[in-house]
C-alpha atoms as a PDB file:
ATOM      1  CA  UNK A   1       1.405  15.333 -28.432  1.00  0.00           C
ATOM      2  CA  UNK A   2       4.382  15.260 -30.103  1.00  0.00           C
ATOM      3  CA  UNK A   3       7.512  13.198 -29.951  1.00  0.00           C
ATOM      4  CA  UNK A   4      10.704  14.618 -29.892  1.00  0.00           C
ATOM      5  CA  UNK A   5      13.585  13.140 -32.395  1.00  0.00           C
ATOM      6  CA  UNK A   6      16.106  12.397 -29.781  1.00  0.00           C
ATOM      7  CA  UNK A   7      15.682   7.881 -29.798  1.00  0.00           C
ATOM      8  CA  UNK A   8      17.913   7.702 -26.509  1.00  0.00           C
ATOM      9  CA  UNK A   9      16.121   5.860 -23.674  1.00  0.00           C
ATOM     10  CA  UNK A  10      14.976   7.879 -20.455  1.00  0.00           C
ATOM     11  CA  UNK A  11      13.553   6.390 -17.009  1.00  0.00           C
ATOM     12  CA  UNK A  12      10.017   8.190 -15.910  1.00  0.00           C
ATOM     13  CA  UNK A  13       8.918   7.818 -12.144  1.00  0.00           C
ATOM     14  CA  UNK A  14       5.419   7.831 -11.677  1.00  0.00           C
ATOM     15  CA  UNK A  15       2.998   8.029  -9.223  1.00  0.00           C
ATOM     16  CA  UNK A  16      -0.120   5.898  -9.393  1.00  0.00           C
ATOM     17  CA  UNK A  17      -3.321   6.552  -7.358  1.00  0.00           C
ATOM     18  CA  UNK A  18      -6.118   3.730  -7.371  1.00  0.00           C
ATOM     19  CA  UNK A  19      -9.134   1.975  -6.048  1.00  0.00           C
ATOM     20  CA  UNK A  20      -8.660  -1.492  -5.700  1.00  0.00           C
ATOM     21  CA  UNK A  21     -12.402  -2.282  -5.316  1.00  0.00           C
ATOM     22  CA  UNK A  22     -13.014  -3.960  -8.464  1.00  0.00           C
ATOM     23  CA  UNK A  23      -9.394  -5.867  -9.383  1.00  0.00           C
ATOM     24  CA  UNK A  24      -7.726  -8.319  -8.524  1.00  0.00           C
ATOM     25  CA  UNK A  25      -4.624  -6.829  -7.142  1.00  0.00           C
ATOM     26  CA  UNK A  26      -1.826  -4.870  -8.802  1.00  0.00           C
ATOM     27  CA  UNK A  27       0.101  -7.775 -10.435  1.00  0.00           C
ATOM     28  CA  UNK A  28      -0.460  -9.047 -14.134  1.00  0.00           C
ATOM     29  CA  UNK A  29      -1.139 -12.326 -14.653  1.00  0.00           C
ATOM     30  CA  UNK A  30      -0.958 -14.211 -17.367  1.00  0.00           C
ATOM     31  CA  UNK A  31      -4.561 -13.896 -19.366  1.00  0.00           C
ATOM     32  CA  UNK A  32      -5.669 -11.504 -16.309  1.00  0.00           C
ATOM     33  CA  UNK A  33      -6.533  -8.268 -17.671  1.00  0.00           C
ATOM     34  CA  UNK A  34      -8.602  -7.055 -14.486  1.00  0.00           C
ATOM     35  CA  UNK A  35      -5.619  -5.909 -12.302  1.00  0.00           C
ATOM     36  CA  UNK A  36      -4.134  -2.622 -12.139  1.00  0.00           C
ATOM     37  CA  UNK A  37      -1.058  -3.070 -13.681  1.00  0.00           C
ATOM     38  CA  UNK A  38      -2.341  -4.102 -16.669  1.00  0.00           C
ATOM     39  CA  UNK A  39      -4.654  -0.653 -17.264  1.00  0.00           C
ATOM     40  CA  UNK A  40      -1.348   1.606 -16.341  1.00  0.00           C
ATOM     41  CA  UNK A  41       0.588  -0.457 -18.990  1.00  0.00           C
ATOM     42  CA  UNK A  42      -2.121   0.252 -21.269  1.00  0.00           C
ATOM     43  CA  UNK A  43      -2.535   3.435 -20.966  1.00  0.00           C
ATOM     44  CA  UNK A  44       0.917   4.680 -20.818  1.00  0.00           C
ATOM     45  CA  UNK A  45       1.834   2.675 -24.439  1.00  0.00           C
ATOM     46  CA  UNK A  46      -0.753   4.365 -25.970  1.00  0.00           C
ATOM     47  CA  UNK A  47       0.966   7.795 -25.050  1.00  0.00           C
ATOM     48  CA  UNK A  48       3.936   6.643 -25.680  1.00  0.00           C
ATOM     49  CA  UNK A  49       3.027   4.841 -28.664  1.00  0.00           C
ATOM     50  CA  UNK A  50       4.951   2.174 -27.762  1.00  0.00           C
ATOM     51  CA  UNK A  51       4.770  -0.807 -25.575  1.00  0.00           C
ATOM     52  CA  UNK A  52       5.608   0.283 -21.956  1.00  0.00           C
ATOM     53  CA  UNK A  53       6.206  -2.452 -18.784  1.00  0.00           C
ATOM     54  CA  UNK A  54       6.089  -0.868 -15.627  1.00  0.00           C
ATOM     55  CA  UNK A  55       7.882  -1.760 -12.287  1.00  0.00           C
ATOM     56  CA  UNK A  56       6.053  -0.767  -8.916  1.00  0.00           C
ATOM     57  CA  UNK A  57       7.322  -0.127  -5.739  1.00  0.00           C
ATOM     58  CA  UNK A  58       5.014  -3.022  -3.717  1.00  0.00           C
ATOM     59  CA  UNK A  59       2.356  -5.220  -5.239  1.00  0.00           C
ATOM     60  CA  UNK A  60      -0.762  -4.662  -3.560  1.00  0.00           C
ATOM     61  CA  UNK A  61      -3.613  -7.867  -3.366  1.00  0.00           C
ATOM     62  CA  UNK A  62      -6.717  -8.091  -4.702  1.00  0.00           C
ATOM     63  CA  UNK A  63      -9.200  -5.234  -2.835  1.00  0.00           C
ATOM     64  CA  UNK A  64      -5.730  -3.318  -1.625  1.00  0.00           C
ATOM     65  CA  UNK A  65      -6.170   0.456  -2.433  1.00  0.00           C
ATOM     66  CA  UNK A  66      -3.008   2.640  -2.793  1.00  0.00           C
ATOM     67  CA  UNK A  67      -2.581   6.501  -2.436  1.00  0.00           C
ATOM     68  CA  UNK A  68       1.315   6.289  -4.235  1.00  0.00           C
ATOM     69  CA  UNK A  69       2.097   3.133  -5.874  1.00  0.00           C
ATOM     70  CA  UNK A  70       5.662   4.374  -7.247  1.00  0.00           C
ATOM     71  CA  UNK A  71       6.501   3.184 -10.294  1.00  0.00           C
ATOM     72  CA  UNK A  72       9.159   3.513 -13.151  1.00  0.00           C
ATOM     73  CA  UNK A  73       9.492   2.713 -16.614  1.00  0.00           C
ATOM     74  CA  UNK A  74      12.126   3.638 -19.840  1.00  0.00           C
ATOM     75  CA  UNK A  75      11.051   4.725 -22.759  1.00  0.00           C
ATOM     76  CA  UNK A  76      12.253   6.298 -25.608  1.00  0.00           C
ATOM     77  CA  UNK A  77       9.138   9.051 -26.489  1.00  0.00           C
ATOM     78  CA  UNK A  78       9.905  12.269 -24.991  1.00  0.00           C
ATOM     79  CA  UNK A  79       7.046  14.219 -23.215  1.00  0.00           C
ATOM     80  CA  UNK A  80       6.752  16.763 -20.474  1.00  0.00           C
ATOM     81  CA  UNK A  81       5.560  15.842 -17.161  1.00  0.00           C
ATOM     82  CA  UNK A  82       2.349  17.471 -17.320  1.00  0.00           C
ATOM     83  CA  UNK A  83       1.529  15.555 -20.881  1.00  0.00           C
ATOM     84  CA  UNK A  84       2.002  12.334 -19.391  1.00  0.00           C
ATOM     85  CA  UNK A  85       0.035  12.832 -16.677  1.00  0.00           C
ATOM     86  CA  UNK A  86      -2.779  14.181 -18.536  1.00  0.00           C
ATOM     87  CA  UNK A  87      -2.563  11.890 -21.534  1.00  0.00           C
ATOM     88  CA  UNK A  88      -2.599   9.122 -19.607  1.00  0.00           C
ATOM     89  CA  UNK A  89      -5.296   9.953 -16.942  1.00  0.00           C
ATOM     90  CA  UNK A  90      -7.587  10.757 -20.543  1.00  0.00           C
ATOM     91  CA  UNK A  91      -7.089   6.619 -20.675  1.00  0.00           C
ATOM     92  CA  UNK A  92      -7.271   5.277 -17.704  1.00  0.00           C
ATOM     93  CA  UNK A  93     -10.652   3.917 -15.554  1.00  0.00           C
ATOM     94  CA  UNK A  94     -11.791   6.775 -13.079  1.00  0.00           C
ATOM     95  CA  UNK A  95     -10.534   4.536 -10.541  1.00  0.00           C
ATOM     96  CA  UNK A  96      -7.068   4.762 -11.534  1.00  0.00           C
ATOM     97  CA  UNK A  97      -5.056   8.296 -11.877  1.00  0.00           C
ATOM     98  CA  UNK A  98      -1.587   9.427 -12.128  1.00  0.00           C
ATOM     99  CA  UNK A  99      -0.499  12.138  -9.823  1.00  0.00           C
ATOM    100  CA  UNK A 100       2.566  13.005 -10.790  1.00  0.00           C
ATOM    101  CA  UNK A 101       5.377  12.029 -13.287  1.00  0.00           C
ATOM    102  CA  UNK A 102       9.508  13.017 -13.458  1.00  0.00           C
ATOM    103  CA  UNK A 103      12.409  11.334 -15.603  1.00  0.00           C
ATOM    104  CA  UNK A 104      15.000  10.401 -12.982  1.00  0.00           C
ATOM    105  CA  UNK A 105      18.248   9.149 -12.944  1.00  0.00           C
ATOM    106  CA  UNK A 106      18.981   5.991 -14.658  1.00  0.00           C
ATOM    107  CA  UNK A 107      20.289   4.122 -11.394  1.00  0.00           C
ATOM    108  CA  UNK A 108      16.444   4.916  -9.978  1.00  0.00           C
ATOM    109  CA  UNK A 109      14.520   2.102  -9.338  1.00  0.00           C
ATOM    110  CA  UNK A 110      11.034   2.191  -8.008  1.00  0.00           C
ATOM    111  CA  UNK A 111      11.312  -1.242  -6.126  1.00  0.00           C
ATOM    112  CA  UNK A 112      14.998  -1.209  -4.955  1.00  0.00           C
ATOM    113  CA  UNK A 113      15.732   1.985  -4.225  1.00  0.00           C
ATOM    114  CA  UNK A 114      13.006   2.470  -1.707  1.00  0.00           C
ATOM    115  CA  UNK A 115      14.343   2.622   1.759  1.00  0.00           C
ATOM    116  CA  UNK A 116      10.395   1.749   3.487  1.00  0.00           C
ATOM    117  CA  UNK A 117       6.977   1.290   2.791  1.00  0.00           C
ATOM    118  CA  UNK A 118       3.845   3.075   4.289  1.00  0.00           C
ATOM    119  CA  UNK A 119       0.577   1.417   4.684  1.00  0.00           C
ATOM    120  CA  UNK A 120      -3.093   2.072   7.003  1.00  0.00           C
ATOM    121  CA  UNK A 121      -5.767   0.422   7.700  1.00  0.00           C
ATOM    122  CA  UNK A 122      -9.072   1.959   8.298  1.00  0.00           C
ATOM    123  CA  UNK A 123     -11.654  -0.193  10.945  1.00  0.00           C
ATOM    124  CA  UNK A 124     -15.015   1.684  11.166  1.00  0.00           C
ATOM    125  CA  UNK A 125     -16.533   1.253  14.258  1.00  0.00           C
ATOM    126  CA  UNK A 126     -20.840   0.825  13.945  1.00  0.00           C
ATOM    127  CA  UNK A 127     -23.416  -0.900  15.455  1.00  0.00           C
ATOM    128  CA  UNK A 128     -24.920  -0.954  11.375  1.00  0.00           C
ATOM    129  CA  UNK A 129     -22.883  -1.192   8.037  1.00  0.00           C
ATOM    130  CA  UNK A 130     -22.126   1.563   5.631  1.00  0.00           C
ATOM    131  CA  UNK A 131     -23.297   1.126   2.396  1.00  0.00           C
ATOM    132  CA  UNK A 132     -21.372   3.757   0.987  1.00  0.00           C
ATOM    133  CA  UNK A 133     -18.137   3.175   3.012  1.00  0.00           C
ATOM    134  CA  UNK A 134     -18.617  -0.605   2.444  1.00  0.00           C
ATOM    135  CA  UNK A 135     -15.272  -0.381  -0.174  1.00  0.00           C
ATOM    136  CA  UNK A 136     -13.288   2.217   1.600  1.00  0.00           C
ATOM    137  CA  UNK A 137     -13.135   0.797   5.434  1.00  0.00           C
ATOM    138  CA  UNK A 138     -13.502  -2.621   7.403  1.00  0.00           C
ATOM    139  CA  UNK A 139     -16.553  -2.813   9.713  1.00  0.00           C
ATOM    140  CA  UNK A 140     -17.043  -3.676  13.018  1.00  0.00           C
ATOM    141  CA  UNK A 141     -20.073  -3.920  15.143  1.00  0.00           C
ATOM    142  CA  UNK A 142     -17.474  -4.496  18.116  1.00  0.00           C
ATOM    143  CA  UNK A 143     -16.041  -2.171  20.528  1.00  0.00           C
ATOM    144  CA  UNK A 144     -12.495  -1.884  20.153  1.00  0.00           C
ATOM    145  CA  UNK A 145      -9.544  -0.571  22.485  1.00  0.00           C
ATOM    146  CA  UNK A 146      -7.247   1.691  20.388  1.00  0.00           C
ATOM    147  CA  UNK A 147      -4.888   2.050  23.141  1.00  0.00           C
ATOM    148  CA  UNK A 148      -4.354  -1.882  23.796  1.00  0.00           C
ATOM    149  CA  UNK A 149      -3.886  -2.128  19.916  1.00  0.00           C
ATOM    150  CA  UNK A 150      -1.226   0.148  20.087  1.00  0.00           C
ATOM    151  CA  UNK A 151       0.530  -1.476  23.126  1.00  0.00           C
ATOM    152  CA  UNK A 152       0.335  -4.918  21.700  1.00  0.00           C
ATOM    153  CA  UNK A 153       1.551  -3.678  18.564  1.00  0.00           C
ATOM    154  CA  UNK A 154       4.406  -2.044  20.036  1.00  0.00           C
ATOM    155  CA  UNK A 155       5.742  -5.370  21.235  1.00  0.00           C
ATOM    156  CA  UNK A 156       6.379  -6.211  17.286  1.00  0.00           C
ATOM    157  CA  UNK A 157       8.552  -2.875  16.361  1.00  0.00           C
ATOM    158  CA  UNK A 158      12.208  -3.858  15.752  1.00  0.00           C
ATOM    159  CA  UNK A 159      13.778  -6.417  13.123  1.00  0.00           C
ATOM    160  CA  UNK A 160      12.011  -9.810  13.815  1.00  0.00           C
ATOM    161  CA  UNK A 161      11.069 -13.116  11.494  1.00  0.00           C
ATOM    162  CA  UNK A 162       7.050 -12.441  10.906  1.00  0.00           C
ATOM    163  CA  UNK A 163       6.464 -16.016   9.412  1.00  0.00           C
ATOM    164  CA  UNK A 164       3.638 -15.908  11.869  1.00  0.00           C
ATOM    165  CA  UNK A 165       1.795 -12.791  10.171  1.00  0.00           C
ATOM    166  CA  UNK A 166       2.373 -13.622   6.292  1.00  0.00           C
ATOM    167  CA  UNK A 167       0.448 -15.645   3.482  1.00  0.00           C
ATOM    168  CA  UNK A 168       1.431 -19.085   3.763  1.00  0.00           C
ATOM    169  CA  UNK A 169       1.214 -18.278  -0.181  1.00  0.00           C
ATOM    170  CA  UNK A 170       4.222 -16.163   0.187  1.00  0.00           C
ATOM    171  CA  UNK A 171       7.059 -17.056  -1.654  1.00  0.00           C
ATOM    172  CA  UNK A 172       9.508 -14.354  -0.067  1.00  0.00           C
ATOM    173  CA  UNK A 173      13.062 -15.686   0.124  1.00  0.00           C
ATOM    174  CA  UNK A 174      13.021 -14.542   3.766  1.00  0.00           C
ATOM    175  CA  UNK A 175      10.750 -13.176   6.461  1.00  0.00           C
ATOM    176  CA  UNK A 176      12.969 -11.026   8.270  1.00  0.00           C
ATOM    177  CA  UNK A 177      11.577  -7.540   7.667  1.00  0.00           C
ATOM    178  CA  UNK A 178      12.153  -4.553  10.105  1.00  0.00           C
ATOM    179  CA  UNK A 179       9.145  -2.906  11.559  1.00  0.00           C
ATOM    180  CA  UNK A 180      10.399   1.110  12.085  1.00  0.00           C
ATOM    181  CA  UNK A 181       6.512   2.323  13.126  1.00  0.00           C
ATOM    182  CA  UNK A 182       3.521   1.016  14.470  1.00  0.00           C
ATOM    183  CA  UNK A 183       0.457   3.376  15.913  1.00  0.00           C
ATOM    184  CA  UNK A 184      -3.108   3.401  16.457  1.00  0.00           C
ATOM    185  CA  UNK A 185      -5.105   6.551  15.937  1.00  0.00           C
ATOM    186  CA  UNK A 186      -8.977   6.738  16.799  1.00  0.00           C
ATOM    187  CA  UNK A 187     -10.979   9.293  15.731  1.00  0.00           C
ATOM    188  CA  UNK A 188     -15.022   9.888  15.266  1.00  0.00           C
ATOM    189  CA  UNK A 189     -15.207   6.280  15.678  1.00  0.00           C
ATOM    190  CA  UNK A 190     -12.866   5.180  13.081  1.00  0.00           C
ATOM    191  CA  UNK A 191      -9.869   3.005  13.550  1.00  0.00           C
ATOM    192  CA  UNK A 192      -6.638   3.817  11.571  1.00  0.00           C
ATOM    193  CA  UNK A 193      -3.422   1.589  12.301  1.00  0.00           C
ATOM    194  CA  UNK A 194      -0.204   3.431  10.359  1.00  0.00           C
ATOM    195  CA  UNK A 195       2.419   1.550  10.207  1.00  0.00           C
ATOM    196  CA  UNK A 196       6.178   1.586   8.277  1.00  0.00           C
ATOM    197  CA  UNK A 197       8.780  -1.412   7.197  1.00  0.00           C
ATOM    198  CA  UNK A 198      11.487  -1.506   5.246  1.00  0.00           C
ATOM    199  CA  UNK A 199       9.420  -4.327   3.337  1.00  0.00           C
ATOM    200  CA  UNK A 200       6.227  -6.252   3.733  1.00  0.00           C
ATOM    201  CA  UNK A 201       5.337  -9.938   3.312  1.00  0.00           C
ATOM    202  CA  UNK A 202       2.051 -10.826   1.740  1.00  0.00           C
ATOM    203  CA  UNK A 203      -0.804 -10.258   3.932  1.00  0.00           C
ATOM    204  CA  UNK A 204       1.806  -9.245   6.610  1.00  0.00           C
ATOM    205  CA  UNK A 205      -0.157  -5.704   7.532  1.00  0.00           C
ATOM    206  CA  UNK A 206      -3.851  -7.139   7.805  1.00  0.00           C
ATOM    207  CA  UNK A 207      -2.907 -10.197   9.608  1.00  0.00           C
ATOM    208  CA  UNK A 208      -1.030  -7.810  12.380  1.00  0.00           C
ATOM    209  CA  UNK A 209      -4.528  -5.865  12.296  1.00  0.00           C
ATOM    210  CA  UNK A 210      -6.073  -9.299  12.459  1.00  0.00           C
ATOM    211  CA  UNK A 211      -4.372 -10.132  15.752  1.00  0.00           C
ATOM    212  CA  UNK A 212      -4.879  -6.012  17.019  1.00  0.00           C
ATOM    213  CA  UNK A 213      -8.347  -6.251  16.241  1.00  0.00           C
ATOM    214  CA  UNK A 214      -9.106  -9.729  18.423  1.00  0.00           C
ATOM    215  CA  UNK A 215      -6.654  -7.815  21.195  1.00  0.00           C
ATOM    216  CA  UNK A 216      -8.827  -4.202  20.853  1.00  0.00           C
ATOM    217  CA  UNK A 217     -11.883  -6.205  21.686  1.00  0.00           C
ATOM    218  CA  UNK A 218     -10.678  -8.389  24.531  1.00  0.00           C
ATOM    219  CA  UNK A 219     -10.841 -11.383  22.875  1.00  0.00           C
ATOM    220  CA  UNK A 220      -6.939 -11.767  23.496  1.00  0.00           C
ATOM    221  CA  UNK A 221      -4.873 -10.001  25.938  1.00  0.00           C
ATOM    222  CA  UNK A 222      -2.098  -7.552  24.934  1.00  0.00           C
ATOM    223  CA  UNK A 223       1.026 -10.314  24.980  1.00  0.00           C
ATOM    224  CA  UNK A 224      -0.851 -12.433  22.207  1.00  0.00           C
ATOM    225  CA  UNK A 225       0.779  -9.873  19.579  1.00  0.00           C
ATOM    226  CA  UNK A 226       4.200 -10.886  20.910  1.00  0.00           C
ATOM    227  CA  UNK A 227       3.035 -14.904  21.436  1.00  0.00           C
ATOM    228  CA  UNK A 228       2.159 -15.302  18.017  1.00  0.00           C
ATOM    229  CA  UNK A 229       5.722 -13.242  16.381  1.00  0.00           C
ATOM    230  CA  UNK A 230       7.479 -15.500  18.405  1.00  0.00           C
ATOM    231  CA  UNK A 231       6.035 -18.724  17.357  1.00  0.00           C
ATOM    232  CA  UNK A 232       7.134 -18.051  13.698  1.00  0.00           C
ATOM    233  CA  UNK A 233       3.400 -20.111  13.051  1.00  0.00           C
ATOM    234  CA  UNK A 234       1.244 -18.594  10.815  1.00  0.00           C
ATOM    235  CA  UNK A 235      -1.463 -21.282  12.126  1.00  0.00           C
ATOM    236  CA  UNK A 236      -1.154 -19.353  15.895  1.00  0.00           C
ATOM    237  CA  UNK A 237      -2.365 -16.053  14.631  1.00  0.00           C
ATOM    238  CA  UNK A 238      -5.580 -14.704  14.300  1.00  0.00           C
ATOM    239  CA  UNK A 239      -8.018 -14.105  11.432  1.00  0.00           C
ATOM    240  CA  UNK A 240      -6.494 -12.032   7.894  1.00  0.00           C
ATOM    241  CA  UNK A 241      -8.577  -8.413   7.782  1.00  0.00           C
ATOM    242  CA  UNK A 242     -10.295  -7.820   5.042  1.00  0.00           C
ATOM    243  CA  UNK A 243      -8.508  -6.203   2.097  1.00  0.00           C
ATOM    244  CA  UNK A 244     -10.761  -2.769   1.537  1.00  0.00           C
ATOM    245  CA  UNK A 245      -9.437  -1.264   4.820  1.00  0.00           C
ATOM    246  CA  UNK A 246      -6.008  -1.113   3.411  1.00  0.00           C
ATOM    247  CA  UNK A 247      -4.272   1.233   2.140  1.00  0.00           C
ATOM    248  CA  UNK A 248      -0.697   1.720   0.459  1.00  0.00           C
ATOM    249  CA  UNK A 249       0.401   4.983   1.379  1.00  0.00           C
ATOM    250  CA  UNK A 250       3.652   4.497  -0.630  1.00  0.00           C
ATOM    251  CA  UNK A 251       7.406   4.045  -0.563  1.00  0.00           C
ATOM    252  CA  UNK A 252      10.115   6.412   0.996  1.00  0.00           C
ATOM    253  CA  UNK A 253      13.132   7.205  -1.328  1.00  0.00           C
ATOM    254  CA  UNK A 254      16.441   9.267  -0.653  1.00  0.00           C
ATOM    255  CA  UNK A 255      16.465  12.561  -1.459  1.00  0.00           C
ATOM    256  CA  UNK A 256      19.410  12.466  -3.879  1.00  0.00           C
ATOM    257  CA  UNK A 257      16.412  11.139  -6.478  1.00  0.00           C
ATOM    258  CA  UNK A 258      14.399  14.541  -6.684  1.00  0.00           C
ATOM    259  CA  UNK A 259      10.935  13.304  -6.395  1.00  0.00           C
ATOM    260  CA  UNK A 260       7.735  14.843  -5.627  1.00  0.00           C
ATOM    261  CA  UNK A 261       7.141  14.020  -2.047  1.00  0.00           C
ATOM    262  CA  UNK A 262       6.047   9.883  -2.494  1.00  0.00           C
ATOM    263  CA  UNK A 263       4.144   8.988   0.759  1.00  0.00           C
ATOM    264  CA  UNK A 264       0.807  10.438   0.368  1.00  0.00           C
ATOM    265  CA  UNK A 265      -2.063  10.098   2.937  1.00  0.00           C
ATOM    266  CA  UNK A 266      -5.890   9.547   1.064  1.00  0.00           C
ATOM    267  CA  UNK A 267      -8.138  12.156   2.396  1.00  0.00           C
ATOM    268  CA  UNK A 268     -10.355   9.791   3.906  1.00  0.00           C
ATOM    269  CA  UNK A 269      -7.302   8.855   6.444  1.00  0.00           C
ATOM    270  CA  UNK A 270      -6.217  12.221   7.269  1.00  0.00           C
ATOM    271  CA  UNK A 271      -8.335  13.853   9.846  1.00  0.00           C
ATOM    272  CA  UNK A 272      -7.478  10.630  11.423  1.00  0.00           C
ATOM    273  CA  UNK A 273      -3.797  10.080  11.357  1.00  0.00           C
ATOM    274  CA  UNK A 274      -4.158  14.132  12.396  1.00  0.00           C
ATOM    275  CA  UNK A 275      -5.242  13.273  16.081  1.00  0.00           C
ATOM    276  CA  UNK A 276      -2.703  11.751  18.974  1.00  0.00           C
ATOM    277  CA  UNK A 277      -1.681   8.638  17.960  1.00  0.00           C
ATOM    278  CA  UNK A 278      -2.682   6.237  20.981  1.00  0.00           C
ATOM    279  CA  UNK A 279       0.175   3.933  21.549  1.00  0.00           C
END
């Protein structure tokens, strides 16, 4: 794989597919090699044979899969798209893959230039647990209501302070985000909530399945969604859902930047998000 001559910097957009399973979120930290960041950054400098940092688009937690973390680098080794996808999928875990890659624009970046983020969560519904789904879906032996999910979670679409539904280890400046969507979708038993924000807080999207899940089984009735966005208290809201239900479906950019489409939907969600949405 050669490098061309030509030493002046470019920015490369890529798009990183991964299983979240076994690290502890995307994030380095300092003397933490087991996070997802750090394998991507690994494998791209030894393509580029240089030392590449990465920026991503949202930082997912420990357990959090994604179907399109965005990301960007610059970089002075040349190489076509296809080589640096292939050259760096040859050293990356089979958990992690690249599935696309495209120098952009300078002014691109994969953080701040995103207009919204895309995530869903996946509750399988089942009087017994999967063993092979165990990493891929929450479980449930409950009953849930899809369609009183969706009401209740209508009641938070709009621009509101969710200090109620975030990490009370969250050290964003603000939590003022804008919901734009919010729907349930049931199908074969399984659970999928889809929702869209120009920004997330941490833990924002499982604690608002937290809540829908507690409201799906009648544990709380539909204005509790409302109740607890209201009372800006994290302590009023229900329990966090587990991380291996979620997914990051990725970041939406204008169309001025040329990508390859960036929101991607995981196989395993799609016959889902396919049927009516129920709210």
């Amino acid at each position: 794989m050669s490098t061309e001559a030509d030493p002046t910097p470019c920015r490369i957009a890529i798009s990183v597919e991964y299983d979240g399973s076994g690290y502890r979120g995307w994030q380095a930290q300092k003397h933490d090699s087991q996070v997802v960041q750090t394998e991507v950054e690994k494998a791209l400098s030894k393509v580029a044979d240089e030392p590449i940092k990465v920026v991503c688009s949202g930082r997912t937690d420990s357990g959090v899969h994604a179907s399109s973390q965005i990301c960007h680098f610059d970089t002075v080794a040349h190489r076509d798209p296809y080589n640096w996808v292939m050259g760096v999928n040859t050293q990356l875990p089979n958990d992690i893959s690249l599935s696309w890659a495209q120098q952009v624009d300078p002014e691109f970046h994969a953080r701040f230039s995103g207009r919204s983020r895309q995530y869903v969560y996946l509750i399988r519904q089942s009087p017994y647990r999967s063993a092979l789904l165990r990493n891929s879906m929450t479980f449930t032996h409950k009953r849930l209501d899809p369609e009183l999910m969706g009401e209740a979670g209508s009641s938070l679409l709009g621009t509101h302070d969710f200090n109620a539904y975030r990490s009370a280890q969250c050290q964003a400046k603000t939590s003022v985000r804008t919901l734009s969507h919010l729907s349930v979708h049931c199908h074969e038993g399984v659970i999928a909530v889809h929702v869209e924000a120009n920004g997330f807080l941490q833990n924002m999207v499982r604690n608002i399945v937290g809540v829908l899940t507690a409201i799906g089984s009648h544990e709380e009735p539909v204005i509790w969604a409302r109740q607890v966005l209201e009372s800006k208290d994290r302590t009023k809201g229900g329990v966090t859902a587990p991380p291996h239900g979620l997914y990051f479906l990725g970041p939406t950019y204008d169309d001025h930047f040329g990508l390859p489409k960036t929101v991607r939907i995981p196989q395993i969600a799609k016959d889902i998000l396919r049927s009516d949405p129920l709210q």
